[in-house]
Protein backbone atom coordinates (compact mmCIF):
# COMPACT_ATOMS: atom_id res chain seq x y z
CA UNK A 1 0.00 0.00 0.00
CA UNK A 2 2.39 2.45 1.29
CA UNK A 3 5.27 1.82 -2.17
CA UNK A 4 2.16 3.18 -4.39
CA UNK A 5 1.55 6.49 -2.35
CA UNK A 6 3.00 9.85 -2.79
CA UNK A 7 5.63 11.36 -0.72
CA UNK A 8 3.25 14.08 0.79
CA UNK A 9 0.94 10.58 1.45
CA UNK A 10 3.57 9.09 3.31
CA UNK A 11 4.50 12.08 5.36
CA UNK A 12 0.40 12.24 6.70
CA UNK A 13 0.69 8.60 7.10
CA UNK A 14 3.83 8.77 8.99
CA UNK A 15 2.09 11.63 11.44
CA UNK A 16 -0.76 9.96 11.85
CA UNK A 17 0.93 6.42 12.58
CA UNK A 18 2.81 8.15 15.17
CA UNK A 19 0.65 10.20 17.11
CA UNK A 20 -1.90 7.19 17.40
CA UNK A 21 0.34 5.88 20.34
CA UNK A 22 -0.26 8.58 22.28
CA UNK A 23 -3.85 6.98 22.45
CA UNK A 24 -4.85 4.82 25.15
CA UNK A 25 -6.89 2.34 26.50
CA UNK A 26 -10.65 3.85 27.68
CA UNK A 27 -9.69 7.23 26.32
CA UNK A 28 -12.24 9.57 25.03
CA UNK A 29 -10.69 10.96 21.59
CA UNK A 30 -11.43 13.61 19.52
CA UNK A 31 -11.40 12.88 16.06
CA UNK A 32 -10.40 15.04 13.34
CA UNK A 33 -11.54 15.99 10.12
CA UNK A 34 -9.25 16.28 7.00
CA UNK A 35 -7.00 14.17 4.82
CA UNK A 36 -4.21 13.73 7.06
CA UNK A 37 -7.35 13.16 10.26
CA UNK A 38 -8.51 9.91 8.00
CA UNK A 39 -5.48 8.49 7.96
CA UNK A 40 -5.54 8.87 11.94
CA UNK A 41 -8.72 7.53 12.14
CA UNK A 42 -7.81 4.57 9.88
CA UNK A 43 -4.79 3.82 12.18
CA UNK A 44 -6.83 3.76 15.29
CA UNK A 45 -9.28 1.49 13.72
CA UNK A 46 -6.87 -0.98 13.09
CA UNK A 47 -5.87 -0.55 16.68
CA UNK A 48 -9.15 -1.46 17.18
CA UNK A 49 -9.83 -4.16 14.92
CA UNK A 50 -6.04 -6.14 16.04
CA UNK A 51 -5.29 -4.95 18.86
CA UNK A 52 -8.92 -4.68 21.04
CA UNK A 53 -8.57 -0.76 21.77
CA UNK A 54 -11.44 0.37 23.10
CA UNK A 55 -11.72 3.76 22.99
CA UNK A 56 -14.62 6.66 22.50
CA UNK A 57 -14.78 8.91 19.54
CA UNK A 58 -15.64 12.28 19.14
CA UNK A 59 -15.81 13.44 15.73
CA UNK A 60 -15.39 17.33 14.46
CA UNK A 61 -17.77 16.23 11.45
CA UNK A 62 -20.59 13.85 9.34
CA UNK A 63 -17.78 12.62 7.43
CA UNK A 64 -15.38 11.87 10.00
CA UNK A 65 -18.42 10.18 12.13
CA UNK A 66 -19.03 7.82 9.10
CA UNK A 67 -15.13 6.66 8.75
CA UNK A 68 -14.51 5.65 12.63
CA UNK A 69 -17.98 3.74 12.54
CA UNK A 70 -16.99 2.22 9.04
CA UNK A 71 -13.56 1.31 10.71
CA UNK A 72 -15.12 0.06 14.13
CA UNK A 73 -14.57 3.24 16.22
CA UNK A 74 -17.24 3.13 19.23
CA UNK A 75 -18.67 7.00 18.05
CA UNK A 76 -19.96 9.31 20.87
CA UNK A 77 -21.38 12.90 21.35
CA UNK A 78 -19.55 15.79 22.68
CA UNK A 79 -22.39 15.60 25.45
CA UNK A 80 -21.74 12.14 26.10
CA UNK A 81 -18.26 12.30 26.62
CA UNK A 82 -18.38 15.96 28.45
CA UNK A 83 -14.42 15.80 28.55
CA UNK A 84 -11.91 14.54 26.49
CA UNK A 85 -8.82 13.55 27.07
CA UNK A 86 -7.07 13.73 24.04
CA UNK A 87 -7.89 15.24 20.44
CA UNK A 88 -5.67 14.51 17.02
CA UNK A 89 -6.36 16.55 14.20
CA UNK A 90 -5.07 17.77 10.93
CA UNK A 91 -4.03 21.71 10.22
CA UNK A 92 -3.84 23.56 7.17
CA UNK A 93 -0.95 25.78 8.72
CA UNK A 94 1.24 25.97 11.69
CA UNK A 95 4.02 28.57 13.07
CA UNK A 96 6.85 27.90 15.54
CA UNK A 97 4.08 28.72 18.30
CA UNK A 98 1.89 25.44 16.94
CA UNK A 99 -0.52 28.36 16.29
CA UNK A 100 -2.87 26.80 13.43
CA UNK A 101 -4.79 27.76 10.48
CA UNK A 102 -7.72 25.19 10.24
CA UNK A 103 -11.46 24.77 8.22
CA UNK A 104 -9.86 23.96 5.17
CA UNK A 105 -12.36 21.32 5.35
CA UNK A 106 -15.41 23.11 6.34
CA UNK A 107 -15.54 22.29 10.31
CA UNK A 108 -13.45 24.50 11.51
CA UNK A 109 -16.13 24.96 14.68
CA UNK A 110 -16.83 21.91 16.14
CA UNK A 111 -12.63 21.28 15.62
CA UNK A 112 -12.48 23.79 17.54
CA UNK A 113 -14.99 23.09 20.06
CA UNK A 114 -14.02 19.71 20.39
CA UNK A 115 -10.11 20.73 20.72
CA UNK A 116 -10.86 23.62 23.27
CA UNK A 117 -12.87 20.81 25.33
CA UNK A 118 -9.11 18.23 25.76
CA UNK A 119 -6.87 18.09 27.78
CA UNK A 120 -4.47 17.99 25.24
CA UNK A 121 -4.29 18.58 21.55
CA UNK A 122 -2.33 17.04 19.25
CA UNK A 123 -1.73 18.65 15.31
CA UNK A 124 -0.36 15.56 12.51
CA UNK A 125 1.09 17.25 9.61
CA UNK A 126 3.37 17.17 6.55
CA UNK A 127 6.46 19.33 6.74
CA UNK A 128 4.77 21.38 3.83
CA UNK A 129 2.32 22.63 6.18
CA UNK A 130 4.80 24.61 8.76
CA UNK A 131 4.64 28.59 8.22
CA UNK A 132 7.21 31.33 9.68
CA UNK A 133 4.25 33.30 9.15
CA UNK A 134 0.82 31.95 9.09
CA UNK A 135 -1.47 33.46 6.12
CA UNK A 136 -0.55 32.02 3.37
CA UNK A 137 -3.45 29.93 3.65
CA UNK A 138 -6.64 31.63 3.52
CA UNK A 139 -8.13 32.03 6.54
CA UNK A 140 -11.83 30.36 6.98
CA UNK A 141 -14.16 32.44 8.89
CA UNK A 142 -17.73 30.59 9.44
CA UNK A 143 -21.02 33.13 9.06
CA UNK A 144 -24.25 32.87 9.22
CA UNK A 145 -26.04 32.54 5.93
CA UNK A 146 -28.21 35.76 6.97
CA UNK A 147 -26.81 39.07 5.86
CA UNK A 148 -23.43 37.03 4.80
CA UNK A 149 -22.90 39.60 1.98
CA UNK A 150 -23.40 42.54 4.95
CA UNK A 151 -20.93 40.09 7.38
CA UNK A 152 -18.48 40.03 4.00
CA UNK A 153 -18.40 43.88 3.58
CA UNK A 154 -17.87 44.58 7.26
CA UNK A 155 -15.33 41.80 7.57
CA UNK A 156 -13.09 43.11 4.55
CA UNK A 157 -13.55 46.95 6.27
CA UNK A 158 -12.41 45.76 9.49
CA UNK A 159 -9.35 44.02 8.06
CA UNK A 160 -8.08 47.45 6.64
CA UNK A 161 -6.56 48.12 10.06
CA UNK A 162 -5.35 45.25 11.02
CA UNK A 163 -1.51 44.00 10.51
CA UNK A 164 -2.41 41.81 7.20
CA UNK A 165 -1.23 42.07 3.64
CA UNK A 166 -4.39 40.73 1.68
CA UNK A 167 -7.88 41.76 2.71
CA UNK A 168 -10.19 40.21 0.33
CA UNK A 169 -13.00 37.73 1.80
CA UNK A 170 -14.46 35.09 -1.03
CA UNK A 171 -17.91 32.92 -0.02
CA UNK A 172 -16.77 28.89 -0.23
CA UNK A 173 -18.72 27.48 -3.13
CA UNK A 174 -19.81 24.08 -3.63
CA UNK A 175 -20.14 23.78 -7.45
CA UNK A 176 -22.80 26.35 -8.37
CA UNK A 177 -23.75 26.76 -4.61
CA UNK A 178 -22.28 28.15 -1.11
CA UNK A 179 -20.70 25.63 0.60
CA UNK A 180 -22.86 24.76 3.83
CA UNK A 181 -21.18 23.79 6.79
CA UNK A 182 -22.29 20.72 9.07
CA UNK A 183 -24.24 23.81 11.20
CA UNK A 184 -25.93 25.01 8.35
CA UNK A 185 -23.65 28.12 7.61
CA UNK A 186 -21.74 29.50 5.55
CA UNK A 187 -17.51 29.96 4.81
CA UNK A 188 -15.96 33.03 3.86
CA UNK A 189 -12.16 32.29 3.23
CA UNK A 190 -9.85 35.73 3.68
CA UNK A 191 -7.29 36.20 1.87
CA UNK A 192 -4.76 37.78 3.62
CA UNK A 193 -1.00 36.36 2.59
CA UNK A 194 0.22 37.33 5.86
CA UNK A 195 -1.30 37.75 9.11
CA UNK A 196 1.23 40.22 11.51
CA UNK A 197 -0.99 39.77 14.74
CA UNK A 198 -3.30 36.58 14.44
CA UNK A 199 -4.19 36.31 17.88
CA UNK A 200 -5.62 40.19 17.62
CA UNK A 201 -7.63 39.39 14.15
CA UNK A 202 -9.32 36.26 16.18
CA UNK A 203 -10.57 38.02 18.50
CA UNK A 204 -11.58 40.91 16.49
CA UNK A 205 -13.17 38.69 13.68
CA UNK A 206 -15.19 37.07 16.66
CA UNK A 207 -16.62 39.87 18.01
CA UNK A 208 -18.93 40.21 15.05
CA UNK A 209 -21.99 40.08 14.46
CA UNK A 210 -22.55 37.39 11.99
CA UNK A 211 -19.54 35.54 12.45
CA UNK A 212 -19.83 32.51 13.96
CA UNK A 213 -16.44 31.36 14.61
CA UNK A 214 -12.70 32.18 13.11
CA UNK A 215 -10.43 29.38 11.68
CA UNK A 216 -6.88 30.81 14.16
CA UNK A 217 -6.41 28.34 16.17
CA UNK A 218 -3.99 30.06 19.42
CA UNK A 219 -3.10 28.63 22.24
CA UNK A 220 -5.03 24.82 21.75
CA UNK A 221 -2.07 23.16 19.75
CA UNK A 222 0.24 21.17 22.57
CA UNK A 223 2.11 18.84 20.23
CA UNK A 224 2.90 18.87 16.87
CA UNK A 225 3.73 15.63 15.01
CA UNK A 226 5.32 16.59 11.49
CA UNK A 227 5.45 13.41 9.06
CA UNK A 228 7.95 13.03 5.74
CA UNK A 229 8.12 11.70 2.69
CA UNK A 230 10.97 9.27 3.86
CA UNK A 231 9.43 7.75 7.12
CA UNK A 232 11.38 10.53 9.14
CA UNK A 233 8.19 11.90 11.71
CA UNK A 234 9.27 15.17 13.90
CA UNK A 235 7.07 15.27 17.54
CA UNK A 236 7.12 18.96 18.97
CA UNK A 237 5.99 19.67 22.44
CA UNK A 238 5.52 23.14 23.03
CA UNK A 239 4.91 22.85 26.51
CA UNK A 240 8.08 20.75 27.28
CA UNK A 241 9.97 22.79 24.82
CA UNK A 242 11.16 19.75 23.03
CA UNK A 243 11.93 18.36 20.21
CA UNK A 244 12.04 14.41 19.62
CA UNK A 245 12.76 12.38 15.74
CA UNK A 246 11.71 9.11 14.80
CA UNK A 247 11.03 7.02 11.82
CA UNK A 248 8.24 4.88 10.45
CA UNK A 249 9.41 1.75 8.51
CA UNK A 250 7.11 1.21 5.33
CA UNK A 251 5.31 -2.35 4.70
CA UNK A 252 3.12 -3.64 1.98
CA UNK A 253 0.60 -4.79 3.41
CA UNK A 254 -3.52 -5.71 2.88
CA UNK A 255 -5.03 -3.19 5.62
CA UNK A 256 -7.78 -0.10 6.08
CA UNK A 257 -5.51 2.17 4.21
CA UNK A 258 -6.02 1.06 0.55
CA UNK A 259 -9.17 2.82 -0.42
CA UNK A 260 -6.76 6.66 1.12
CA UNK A 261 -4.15 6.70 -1.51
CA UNK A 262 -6.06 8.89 -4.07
């Protein structure tokens, strides 16, 4: 499985192979959404399925929910579980802070819900993802489909002071449609190239009327597990201020991962 997929395949695989050990026995886990978050889901179901795990899932969306039942993931509410103890999800940037950009995948809110409500969160990534500066990815800002084109137009005023180099805001389209989100809203992704203060445009973008939720993630990242093309798999702790290196040997072998390589 793993000879036929590409190097920035391997590298998610890698992350995601590694950061399923930090799961344990009777955890509750949340579950991320995201190409690199299937792989981790596929991993832990094979923990499952040859290993007897038993653990609780919490997944950040419908899609994710459907993959850890499909792979035999016991699948719980956020009100069920109250607490978590551990969440593992993917990121569409990080800094040297493990500050994130996320919602490249539309659920950038319960990801972030579910993350803020862990005791620890854990980002799997490939090396292409890290950022001196995030921005370069734009930067998914959920709304609520009422007045979005007002929410737009007040969004792109307010980002004329802030410390950003881009300040256009484009509605998410599915096809010939906006995208909807799992709760029913709406995406506007800002374009912004650079963002000089993120943890000041979060909480300025929140305090909007309209906007549901922002996709800068400060402050929730604890470990960040950074996968390669070669096996090599980087964990970062930014609370222990370390750095630790390890490598994932490849096999071929007939397992829940066939049906990921596209």
């Amino acid at each position: 499985m793993t000879g036929e997929l590409s190097p920035i395949d391997k590298a998610k695989f890698v992350a995601a192979k590694r950061a399923a050990d930090f799961v344990e026995d009777g955890m509750r886990v949340g579950l991320g959404t995201g190409s690199t978050a299937a792989w981790l889901v596929r991993c832990l179901g094979e923990m499952v399925r040859d290993e007897g795990l038993k653990i609780r899932g919490v997944p950040t969306s419908t899609r994710t929910a459907e993959l850890a039942r499909e792979v035999g993931i016991n699948v719980i509410s956020l009100d069920e579980a109250k607490w978590l103890d551990l969440t593992i999800d993917g990121a569409d940037e990080f800094d040297g802070d493990l500050n994130l950009i996320k919602g490249g995948g539309g659920a950038l809110l319960q990801e972030k819900i579910v993350a803020t409500a862990s005791d620890q969160m854990i980002v799997i990534a490939d090396i292409g993802k890290e950022v001196e500066t995030l921005g370069a990815f734009p930067l998914p800002v959920e709304v609520i489909p009422f007045g979005w084109q007002t929410t737009q137009a007040l969004v792109e005023e307010t980002l004329i002071s802030m410390d950003v180099l881009g300040r256009t805001a484009t509605l998410r389209m599915n096809g010939q449609t906006p995208f909807i989100t799992d709760e029913g809203n709406y995406i506007l992704d800002l374009h912004l190239n650079r963002i000089g203060n993120p943890r000041q445009l979060a909480m300025v973008l929140n305090q909007m009327p309209g906007v549901v939720e922002n996709g800068l993630f400060m402050d929730i990242c604890d470990i960040v597990v950074v996968g390669y093309g070669d096996g090599r798999v980087e964990l970062r702790d930014i609370n222990q201020g370390t750095i630790e290196h390890d490598r994932l040997d490849f096999l071929e072998s007939d397992n829940l991962f066939t049906d990921l390589a596209d």
